[in-house]
N, C-alpha and C. Protein backbone atom coordinates (compact mmCIF):
# COMPACT_ATOMS: atom_id res chain seq x y z
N UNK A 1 0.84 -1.19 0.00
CA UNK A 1 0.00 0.00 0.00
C UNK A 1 0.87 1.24 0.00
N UNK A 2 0.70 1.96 -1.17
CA UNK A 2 1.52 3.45 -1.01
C UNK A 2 1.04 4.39 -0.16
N UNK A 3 1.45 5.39 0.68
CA UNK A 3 1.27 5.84 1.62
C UNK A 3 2.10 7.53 1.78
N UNK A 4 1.34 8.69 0.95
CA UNK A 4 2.76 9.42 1.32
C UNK A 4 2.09 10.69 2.60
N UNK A 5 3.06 10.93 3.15
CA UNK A 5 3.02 11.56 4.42
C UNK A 5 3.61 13.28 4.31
N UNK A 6 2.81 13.86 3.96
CA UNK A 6 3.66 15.55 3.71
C UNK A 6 3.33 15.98 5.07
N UNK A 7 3.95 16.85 5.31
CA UNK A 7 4.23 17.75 6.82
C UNK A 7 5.05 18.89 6.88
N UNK A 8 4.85 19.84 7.48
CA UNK A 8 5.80 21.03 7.22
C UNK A 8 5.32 22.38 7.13
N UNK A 9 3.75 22.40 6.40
CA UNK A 9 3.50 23.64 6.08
C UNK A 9 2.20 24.33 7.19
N UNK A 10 2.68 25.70 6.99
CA UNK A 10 2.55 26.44 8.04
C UNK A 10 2.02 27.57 7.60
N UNK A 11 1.26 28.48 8.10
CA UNK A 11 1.59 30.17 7.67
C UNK A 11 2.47 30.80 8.01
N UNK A 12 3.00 31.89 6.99
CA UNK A 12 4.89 32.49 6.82
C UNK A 12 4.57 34.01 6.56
N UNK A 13 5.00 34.79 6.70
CA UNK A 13 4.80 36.08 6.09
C UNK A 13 5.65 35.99 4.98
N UNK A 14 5.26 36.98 3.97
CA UNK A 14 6.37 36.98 2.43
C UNK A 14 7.76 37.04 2.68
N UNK A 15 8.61 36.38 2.34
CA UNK A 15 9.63 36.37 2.20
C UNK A 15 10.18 35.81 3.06
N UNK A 16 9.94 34.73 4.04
CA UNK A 16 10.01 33.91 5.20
C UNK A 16 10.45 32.57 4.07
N UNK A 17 10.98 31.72 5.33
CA UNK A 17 11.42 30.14 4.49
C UNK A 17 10.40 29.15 5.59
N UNK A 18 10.72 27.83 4.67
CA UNK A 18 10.42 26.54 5.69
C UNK A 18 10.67 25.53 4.90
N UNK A 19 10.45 24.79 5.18
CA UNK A 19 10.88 23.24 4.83
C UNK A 19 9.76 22.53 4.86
N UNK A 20 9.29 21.50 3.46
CA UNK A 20 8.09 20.58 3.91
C UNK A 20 9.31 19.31 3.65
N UNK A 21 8.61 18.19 4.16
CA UNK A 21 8.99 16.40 4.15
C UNK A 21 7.65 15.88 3.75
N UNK A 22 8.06 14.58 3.45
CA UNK A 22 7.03 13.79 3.02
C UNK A 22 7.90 12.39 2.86
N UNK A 23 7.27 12.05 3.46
CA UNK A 23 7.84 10.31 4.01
C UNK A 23 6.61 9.07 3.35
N UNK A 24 7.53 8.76 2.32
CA UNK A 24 6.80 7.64 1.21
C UNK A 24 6.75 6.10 1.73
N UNK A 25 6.02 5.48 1.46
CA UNK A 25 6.11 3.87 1.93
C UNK A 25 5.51 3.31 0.49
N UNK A 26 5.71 1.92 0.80
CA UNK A 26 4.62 1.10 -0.08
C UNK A 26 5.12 0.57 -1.73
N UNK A 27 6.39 1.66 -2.01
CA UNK A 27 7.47 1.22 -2.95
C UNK A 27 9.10 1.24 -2.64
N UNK A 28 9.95 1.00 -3.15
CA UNK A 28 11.14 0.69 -3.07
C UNK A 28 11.24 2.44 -3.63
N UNK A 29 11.23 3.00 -2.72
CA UNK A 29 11.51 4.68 -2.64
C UNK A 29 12.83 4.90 -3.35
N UNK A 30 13.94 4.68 -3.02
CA UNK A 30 15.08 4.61 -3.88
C UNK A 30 15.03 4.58 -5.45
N UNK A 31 14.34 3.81 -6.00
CA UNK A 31 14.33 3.53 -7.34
C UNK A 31 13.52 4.32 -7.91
N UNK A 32 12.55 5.40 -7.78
CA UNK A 32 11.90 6.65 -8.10
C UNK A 32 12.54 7.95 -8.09
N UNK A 33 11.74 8.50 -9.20
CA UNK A 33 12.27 10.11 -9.26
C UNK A 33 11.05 10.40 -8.28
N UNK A 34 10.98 11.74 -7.43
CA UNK A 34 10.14 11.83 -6.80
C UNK A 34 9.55 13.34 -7.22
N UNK A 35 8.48 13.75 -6.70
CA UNK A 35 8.25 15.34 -7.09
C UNK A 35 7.29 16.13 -5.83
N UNK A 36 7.56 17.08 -6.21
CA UNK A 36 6.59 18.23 -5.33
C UNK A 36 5.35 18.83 -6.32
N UNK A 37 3.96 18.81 -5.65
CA UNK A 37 3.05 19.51 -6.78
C UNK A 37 2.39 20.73 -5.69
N UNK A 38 1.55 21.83 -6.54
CA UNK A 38 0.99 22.06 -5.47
C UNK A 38 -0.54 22.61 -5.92
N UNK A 39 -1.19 22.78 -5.40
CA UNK A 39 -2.98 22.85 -5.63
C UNK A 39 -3.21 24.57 -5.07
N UNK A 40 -3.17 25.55 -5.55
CA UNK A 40 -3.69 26.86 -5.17
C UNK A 40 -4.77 27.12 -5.53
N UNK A 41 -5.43 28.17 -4.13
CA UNK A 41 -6.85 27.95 -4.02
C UNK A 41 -7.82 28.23 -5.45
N UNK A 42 -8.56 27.27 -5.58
CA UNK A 42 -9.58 27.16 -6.57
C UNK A 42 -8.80 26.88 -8.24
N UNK A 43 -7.31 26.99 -7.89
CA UNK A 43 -7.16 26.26 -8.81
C UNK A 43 -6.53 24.51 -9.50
N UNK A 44 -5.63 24.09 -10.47
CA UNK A 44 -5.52 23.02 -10.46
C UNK A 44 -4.05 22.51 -9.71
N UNK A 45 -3.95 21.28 -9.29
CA UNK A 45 -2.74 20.86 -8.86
C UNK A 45 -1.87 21.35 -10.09
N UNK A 46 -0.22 21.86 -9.70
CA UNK A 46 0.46 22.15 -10.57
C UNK A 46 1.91 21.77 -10.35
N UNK A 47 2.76 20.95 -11.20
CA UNK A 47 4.10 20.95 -10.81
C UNK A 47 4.86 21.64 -10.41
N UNK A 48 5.85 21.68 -9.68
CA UNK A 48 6.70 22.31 -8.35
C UNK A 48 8.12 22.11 -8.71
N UNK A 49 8.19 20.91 -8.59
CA UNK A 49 9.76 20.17 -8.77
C UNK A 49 9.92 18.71 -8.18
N UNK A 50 11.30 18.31 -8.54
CA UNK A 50 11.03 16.92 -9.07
C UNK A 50 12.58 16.38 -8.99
N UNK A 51 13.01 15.64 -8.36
CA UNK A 51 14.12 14.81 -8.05
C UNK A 51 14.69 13.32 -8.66
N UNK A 52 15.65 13.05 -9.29
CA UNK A 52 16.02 11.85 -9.59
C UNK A 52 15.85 11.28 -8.60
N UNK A 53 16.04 9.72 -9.12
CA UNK A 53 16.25 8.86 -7.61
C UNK A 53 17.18 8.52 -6.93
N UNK A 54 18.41 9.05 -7.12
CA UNK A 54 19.95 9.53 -6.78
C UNK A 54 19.82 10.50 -5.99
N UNK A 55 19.18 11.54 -5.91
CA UNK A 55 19.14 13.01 -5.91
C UNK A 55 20.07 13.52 -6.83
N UNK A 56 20.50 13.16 -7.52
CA UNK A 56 21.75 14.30 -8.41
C UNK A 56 21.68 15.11 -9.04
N UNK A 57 19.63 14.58 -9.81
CA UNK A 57 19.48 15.66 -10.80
C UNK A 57 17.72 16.52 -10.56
N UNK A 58 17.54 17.54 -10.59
CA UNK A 58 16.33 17.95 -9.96
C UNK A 58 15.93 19.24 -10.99
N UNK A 59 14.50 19.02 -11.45
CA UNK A 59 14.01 20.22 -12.09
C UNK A 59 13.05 20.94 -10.71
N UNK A 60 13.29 22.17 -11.38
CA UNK A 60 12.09 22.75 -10.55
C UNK A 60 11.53 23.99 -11.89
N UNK A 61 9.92 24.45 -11.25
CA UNK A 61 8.93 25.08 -11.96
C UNK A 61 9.52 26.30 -12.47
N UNK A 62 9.46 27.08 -13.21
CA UNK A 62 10.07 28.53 -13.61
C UNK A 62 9.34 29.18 -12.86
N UNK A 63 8.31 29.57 -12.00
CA UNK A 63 8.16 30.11 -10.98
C UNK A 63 8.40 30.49 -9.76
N UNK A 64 9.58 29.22 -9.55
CA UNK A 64 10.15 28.63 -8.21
C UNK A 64 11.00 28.54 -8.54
N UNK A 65 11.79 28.75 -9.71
CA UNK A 65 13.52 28.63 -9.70
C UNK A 65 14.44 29.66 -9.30
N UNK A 66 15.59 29.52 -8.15
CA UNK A 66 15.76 30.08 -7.17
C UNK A 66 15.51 30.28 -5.78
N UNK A 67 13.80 30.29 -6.38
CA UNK A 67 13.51 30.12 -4.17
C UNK A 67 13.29 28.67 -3.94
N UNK A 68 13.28 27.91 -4.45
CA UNK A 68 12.32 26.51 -3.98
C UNK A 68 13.70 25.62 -4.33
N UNK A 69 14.18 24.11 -3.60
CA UNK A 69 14.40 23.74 -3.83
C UNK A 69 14.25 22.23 -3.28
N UNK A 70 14.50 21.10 -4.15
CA UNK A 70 14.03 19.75 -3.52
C UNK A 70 15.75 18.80 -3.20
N UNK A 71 14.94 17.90 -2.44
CA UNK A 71 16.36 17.63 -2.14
C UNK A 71 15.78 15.94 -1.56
N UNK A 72 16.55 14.90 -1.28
CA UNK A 72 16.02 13.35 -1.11
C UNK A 72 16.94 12.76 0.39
N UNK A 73 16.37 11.95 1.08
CA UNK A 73 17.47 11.09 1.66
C UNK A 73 16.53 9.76 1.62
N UNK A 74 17.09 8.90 1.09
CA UNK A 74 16.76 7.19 0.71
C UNK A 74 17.09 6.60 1.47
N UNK A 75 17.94 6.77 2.25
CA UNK A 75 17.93 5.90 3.72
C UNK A 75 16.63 6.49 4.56
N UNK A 76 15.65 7.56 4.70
CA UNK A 76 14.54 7.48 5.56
C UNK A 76 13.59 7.85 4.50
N UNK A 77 13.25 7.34 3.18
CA UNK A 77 12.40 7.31 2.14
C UNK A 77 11.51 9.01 2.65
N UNK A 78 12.45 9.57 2.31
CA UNK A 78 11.65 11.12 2.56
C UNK A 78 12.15 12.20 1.38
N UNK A 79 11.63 12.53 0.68
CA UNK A 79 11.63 13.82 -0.07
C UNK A 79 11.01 15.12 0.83
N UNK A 80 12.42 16.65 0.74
CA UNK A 80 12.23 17.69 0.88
C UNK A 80 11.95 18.87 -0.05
N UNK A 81 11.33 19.84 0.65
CA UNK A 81 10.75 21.33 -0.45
C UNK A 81 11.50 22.05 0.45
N UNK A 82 12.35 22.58 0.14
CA UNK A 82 12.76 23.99 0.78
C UNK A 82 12.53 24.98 -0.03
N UNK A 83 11.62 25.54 0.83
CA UNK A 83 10.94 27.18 0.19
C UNK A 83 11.59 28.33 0.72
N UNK A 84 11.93 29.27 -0.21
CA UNK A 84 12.74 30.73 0.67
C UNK A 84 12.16 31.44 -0.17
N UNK A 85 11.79 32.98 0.34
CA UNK A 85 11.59 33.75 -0.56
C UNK A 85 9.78 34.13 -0.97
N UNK A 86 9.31 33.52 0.01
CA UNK A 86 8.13 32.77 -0.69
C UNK A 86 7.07 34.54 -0.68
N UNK A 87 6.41 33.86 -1.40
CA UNK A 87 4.95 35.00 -2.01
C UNK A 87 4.14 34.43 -1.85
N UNK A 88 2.73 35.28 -1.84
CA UNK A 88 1.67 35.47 -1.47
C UNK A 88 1.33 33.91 -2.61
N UNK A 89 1.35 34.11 -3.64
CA UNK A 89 0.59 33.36 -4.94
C UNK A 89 1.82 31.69 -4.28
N UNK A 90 2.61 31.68 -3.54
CA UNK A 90 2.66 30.07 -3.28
C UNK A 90 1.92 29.48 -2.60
N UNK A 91 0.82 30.12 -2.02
CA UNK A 91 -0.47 29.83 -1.14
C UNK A 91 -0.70 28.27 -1.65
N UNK A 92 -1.05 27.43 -1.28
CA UNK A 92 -1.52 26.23 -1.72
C UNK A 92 -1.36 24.94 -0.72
N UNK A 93 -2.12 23.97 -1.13
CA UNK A 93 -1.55 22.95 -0.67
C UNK A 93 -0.46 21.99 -1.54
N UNK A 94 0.55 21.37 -0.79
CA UNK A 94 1.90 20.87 -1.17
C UNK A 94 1.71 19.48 -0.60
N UNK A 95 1.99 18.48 -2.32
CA UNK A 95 1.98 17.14 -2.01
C UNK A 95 2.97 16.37 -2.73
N UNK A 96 3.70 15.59 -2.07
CA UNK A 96 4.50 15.00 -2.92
C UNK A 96 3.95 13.66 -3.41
N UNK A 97 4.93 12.98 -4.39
CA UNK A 97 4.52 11.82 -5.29
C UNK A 97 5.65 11.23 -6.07
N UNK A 98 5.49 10.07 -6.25
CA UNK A 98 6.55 9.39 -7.32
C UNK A 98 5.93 9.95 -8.76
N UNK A 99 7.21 9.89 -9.37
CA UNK A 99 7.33 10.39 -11.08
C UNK A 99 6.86 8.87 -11.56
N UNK A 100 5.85 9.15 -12.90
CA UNK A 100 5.65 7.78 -12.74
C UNK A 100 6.84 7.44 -14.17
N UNK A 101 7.74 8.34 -14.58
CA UNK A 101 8.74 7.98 -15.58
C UNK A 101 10.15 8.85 -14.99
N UNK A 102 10.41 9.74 -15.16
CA UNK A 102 11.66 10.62 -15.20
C UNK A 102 10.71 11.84 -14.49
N UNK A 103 12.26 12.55 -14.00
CA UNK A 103 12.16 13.46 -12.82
C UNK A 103 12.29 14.68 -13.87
N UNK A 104 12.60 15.13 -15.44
CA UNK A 104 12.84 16.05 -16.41
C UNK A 104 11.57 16.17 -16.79
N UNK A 105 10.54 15.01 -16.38
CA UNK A 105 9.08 14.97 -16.60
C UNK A 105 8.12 13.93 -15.50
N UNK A 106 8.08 15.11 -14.34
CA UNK A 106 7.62 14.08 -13.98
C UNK A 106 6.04 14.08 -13.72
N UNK A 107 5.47 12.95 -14.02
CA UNK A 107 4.01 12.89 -14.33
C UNK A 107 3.52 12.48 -12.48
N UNK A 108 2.83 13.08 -11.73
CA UNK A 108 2.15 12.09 -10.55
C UNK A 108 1.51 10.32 -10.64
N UNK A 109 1.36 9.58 -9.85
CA UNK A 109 0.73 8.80 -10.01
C UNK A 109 -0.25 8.56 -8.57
N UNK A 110 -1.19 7.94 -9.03
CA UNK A 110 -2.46 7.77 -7.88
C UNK A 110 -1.46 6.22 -6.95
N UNK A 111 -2.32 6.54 -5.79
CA UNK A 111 -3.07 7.71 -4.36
C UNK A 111 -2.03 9.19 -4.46
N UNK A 112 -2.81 9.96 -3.58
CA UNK A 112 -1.69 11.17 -3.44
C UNK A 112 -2.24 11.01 -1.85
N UNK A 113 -1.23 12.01 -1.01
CA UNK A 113 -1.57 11.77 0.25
C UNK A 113 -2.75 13.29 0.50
N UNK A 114 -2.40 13.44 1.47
CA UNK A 114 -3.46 14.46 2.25
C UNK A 114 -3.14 15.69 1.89
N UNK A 115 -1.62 15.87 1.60
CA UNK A 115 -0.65 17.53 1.58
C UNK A 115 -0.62 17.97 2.64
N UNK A 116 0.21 19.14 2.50
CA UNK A 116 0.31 19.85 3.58
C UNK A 116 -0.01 21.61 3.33
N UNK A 117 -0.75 22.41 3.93
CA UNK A 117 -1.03 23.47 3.45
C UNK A 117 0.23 24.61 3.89
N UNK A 118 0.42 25.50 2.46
CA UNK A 118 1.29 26.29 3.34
C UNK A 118 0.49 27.75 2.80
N UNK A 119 0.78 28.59 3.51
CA UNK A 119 -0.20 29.84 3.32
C UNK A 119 0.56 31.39 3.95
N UNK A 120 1.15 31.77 2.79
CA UNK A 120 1.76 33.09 2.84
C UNK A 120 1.21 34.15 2.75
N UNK A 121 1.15 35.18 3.92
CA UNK A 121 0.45 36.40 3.91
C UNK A 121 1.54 37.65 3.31
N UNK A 122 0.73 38.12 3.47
CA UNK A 122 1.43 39.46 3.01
C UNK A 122 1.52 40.85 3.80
């Protein structure tokens, strides 16, 4: 049973940082590219960024390049979002997921977990 676990998000004022995790089960976590998406209010889930299964190689969104970055440790099957910098419009909820091919594209695959909301004022 896949199982992913996001945690982390908080309300920040603009230009504040934090860190989300998300702790995967249910596959051989190692052998996945993994990704960050995120869902802002009323609109659709949208890609974030996205990690080999090495960590070596990582895209992130042209919206988020610079402040956001992802990062892996495979010994505790957990993918990180480190957010800096953040704005009002990163409002959303944040969920991670396995790529269901490559991390240069990575597509989600079903279940997704719960997310975690993060919510930047201004």
């Amino acid at each position: 049973q896949v199982v992913l676990a996001e945690s982390g998000g908080r309300l920040v004022q603009m230009g504040e940082s934090l860190r989300l995790s998300c702790v995967a089960s249910g596959r051989v976590f190692g052998s996945y590219a993994m990704g960050w998406f995120r869902q802002p209010p009323g609109k659709e889930t949208e890609f974030v960024a996205a990690i080999s299964w090495s960590g070596g190689s990582t895209n992130v969104a042209d919206d988020v390049e610079g402040r956001f970055d992802i990062s892996r440790d495979n010994a505790r099957n957990t993918v990180y979002l480190n957010l800096s910098r953040v704005r009002p419009e990163d409002t959303g909820v944040y969920f991670c997921n396995y790529c269901k091919s490559t991390w240069y594209h990575c597509e989600p695959v079903d279940p997704w977990g719960q997310g975690t909301q993060v919510t930047v004022s201004s």
